[in-house]
N, C-alpha and C. Protein backbone atom coordinates (compact mmCIF):
# COMPACT_ATOMS: atom_id res chain seq x y z
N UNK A 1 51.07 24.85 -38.73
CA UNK A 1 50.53 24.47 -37.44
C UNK A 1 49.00 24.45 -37.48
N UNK A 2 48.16 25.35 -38.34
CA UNK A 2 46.60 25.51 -38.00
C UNK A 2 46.33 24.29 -39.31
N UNK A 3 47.16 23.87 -39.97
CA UNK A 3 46.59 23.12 -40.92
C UNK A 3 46.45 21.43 -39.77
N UNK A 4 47.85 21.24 -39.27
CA UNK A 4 47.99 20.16 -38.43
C UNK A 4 47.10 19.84 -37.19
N UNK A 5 46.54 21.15 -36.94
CA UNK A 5 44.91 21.31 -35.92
C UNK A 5 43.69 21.11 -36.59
N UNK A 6 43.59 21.53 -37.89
CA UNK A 6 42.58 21.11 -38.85
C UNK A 6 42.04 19.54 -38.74
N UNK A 7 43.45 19.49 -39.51
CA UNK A 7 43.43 18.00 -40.11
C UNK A 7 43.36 16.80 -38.67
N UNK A 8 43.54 17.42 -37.55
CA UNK A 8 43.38 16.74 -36.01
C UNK A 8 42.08 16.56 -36.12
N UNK A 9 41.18 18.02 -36.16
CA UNK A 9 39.63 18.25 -35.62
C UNK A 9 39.00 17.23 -36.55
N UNK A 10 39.46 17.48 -38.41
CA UNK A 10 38.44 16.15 -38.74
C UNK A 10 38.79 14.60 -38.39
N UNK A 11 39.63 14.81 -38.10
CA UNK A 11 40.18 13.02 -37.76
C UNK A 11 39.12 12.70 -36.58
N UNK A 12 39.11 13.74 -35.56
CA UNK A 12 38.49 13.24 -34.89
C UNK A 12 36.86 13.46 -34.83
N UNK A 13 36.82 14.04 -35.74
CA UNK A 13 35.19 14.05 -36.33
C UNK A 13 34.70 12.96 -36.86
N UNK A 14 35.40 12.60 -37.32
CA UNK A 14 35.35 11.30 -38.23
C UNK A 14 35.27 10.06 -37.26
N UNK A 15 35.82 10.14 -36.36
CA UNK A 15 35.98 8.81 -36.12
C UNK A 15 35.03 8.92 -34.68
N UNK A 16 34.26 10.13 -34.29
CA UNK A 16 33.29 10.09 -33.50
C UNK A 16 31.76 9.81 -34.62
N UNK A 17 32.19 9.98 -35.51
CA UNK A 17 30.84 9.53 -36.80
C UNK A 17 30.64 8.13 -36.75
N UNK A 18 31.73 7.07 -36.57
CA UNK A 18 31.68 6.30 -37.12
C UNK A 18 32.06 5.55 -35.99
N UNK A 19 31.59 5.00 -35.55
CA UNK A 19 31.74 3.81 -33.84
C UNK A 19 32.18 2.60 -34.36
N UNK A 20 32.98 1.74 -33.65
CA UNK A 20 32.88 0.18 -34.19
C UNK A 20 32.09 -0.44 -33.50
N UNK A 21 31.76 -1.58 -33.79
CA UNK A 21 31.01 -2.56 -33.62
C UNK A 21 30.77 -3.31 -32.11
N UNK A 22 31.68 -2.93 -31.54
CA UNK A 22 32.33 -2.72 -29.76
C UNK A 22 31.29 -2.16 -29.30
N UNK A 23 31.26 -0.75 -29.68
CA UNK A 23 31.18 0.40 -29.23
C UNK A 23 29.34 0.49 -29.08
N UNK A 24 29.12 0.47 -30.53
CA UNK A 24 27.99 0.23 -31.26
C UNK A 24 26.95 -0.59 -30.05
N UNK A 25 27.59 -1.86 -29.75
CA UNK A 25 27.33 -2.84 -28.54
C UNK A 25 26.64 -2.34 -27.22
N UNK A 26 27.83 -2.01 -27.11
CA UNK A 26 28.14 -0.98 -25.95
C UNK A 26 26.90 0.11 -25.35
N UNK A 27 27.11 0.96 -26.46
CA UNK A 27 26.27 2.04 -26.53
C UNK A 27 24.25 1.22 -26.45
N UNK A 28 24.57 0.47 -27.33
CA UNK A 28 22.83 -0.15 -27.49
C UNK A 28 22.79 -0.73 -26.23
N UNK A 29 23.51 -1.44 -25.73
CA UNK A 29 23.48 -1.87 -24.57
C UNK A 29 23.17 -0.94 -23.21
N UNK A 30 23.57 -0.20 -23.43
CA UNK A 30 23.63 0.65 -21.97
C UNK A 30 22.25 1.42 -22.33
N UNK A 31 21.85 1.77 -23.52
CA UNK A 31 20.38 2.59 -23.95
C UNK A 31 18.96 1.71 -23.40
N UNK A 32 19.71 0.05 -23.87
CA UNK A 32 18.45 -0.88 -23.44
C UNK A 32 18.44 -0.89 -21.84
N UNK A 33 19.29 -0.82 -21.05
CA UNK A 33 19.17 -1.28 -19.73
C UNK A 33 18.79 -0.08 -19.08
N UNK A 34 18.87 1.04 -19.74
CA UNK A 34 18.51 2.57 -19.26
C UNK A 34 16.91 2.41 -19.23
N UNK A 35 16.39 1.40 -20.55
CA UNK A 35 15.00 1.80 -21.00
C UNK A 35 14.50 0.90 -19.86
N UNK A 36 14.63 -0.74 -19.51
CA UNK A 36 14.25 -1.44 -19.13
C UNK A 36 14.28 -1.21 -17.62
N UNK A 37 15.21 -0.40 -16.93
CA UNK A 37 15.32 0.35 -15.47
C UNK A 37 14.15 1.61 -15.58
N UNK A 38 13.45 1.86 -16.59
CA UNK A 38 12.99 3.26 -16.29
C UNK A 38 11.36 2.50 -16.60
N UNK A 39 11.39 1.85 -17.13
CA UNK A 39 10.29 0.87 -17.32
C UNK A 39 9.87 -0.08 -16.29
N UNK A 40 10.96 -0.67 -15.81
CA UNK A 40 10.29 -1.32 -14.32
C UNK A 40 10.25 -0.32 -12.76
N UNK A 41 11.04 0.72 -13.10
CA UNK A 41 10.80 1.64 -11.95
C UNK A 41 8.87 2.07 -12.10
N UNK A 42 8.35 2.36 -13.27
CA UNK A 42 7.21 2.91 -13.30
C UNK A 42 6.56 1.72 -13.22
N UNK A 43 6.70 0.62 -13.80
CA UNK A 43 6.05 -0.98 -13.04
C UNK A 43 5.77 -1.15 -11.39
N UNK A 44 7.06 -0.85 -10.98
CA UNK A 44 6.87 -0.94 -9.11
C UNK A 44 6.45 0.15 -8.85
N UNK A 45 6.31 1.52 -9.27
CA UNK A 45 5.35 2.55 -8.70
C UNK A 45 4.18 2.00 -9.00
N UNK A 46 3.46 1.87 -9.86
CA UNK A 46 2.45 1.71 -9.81
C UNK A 46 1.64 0.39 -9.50
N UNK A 47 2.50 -0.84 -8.65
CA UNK A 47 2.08 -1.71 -8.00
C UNK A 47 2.43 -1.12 -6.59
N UNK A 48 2.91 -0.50 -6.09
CA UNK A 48 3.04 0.14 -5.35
C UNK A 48 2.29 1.11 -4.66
N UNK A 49 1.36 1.98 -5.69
CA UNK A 49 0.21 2.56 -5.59
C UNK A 49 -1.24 1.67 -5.39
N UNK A 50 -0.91 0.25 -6.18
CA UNK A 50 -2.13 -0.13 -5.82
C UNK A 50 -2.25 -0.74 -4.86
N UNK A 51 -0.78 -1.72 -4.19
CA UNK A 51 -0.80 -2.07 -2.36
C UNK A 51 -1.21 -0.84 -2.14
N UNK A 52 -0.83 0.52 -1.74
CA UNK A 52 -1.32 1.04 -0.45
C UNK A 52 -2.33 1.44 -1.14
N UNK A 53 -3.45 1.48 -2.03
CA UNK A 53 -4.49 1.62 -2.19
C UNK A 53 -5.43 0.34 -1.53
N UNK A 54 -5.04 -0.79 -2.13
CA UNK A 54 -5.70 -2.16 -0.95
C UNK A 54 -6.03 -2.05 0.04
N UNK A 55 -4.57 -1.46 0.98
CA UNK A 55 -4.00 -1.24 2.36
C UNK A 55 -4.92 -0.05 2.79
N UNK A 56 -5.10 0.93 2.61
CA UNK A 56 -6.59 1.89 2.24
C UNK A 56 -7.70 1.57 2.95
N UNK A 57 -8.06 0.77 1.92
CA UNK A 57 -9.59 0.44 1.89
C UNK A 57 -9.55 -1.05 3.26
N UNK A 58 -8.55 -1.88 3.23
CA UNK A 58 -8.83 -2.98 4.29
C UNK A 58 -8.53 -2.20 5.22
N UNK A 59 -7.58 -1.21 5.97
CA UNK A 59 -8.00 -0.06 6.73
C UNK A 59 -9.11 0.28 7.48
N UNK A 60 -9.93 0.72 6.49
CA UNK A 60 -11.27 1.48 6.19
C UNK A 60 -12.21 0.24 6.82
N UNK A 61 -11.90 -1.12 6.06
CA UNK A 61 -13.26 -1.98 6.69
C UNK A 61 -12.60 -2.55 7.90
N UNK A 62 -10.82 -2.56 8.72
CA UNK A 62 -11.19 -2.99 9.67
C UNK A 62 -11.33 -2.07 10.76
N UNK A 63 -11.84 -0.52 10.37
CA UNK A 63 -12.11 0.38 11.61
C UNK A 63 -13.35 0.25 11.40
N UNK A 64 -14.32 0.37 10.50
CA UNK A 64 -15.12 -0.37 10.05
C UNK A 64 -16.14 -1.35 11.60
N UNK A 65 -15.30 -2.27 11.18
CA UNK A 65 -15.57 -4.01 11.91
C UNK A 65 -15.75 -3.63 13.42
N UNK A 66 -14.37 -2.64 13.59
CA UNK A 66 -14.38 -2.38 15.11
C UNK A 66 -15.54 -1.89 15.59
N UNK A 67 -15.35 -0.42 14.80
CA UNK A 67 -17.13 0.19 15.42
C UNK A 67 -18.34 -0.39 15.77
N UNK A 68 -18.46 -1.68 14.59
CA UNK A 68 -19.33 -2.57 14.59
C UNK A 68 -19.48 -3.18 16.05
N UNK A 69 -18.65 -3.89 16.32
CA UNK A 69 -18.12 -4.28 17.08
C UNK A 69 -18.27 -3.44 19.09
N UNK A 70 -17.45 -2.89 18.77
CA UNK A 70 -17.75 -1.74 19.59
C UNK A 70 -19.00 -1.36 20.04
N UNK A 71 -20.16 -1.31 18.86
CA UNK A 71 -21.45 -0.88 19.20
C UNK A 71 -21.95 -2.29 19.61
N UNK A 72 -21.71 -3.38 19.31
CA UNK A 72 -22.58 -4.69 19.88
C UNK A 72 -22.44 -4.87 21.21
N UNK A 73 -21.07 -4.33 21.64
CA UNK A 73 -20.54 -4.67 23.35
C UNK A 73 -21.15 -3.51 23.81
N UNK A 74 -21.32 -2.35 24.08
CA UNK A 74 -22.47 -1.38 24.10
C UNK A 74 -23.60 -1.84 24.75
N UNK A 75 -24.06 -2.18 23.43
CA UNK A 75 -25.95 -2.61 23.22
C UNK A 75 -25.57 -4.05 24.44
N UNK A 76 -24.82 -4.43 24.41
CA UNK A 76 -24.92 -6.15 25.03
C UNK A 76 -24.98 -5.18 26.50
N UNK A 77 -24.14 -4.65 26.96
CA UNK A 77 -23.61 -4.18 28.30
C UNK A 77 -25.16 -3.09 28.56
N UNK A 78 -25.51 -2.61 27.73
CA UNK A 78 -26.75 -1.75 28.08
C UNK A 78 -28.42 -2.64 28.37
N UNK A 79 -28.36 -4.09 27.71
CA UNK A 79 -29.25 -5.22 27.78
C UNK A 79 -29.19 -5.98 29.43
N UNK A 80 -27.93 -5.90 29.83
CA UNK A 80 -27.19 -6.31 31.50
C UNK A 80 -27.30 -5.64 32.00
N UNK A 81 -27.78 -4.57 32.23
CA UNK A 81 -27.82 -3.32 32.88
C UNK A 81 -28.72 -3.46 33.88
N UNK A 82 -28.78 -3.57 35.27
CA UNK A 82 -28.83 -4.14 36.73
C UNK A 82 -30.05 -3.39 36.23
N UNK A 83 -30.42 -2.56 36.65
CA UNK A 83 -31.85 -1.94 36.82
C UNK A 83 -33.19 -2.10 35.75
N UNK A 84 -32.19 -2.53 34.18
CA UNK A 84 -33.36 -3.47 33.55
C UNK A 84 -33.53 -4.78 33.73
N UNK A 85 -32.54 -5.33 33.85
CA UNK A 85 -32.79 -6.80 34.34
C UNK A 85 -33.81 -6.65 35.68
N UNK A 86 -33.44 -5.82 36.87
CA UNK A 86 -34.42 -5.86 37.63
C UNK A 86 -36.35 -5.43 37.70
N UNK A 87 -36.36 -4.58 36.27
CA UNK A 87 -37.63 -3.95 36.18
C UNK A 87 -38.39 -5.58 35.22
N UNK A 88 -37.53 -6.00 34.23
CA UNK A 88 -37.89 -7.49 33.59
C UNK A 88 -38.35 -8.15 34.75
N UNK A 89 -37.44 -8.89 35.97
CA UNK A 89 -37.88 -9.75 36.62
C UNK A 89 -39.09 -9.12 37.72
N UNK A 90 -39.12 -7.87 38.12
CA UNK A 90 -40.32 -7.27 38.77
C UNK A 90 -41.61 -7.57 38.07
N UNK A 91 -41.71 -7.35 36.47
CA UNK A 91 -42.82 -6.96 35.67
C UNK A 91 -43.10 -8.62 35.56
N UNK A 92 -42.55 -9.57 35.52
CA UNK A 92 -43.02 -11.40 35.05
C UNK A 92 -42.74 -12.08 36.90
N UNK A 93 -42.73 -10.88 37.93
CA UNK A 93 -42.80 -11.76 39.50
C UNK A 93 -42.28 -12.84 39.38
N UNK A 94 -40.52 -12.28 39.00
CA UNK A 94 -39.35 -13.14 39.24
C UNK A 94 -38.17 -12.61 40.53
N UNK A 95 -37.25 -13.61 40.81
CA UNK A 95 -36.61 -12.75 41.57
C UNK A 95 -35.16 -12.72 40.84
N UNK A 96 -34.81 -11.71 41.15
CA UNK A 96 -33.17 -11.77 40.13
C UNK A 96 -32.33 -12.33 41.10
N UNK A 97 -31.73 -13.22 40.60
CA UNK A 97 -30.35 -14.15 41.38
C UNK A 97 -29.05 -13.46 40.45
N UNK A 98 -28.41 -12.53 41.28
CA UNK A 98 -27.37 -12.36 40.67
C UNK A 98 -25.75 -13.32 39.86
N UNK A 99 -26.05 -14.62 40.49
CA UNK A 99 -25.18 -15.38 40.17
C UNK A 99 -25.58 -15.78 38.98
N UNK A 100 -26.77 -15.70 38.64
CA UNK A 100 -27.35 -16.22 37.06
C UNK A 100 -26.81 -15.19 35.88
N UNK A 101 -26.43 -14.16 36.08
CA UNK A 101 -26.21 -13.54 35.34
C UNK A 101 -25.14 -13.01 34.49
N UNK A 102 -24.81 -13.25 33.34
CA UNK A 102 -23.44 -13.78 32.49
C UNK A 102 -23.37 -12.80 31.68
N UNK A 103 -22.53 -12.30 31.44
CA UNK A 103 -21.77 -11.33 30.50
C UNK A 103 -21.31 -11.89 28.99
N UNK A 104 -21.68 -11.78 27.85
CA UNK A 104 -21.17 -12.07 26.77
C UNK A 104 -20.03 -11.49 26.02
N UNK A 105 -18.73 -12.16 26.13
CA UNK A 105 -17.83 -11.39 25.77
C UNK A 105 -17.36 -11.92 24.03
C-alpha cells in the first residue's frame, strides 16, 4: 500500500514538472494579461494624477480671475460713489445730473 502512495506522489510530481503545451499557453497567457492590467492600472493612475493636478492649478487661476475681478467692480463702484462724483463736479463748477450717470457692469 505505501509503495502504491509512493509511486502516486511521483506520478504526480512528474506530471506537475512537466505542463503541455495547452497549459504552457494558458499559464503565459494569464501571466501576460496579469502584467499588461497592472501596467495600465499604473498608466491611468498616473494620468489621473496629472488631470487633477491641471484641475489644481486652473482652479487656482480661476479664483484667481475672480478676485481680479471682484477688485475692479470695487474700485469701479468706489469711482461712482455719489459724494465723489459730487466734490469732481463742485471743484470744475459743474452740476451733477443724476440721469447721466452709468454704472459699468
Amino acid at each position: 500500500m505505501a509503495e502504491r502512495i509512493e509511486k502516486t506522489s511521483q506520478l504526480l510530481q512528474t506530471k506537475f514538472k512537466r505542463f503541455s503545451r495547452v497549459e504552457k499557453a494558458f499559464y503565459i497567457s494569464i501571466a501576460f494579461t496579469a502584467l499588461v492590467l497592472a501596467i495600465s492600472i499604473i498608466f491611468m493612475q498616473t494620468r489621473l494624477l496629472k488631470v487633477q493636478n491641471d484641475l489644481t492649478k486652473i482652479n487656482a487661476q480661476i479664483e484667481e480671475k475672480k478676485t481680479e475681478l471682484d477688485d475692479a467692480k470695487q474700485e469701479v463702484n468706489e469711482l461712482i460713489r455719489l459724494e465723489r462724483l459730487k466734490e469732481i463736479a463742485s471743484k470744475k463748477d459743474l452740476k451733477l445730473n443724476n440721469e447721466n450717470i452709468r454704472a459699468a457692469e
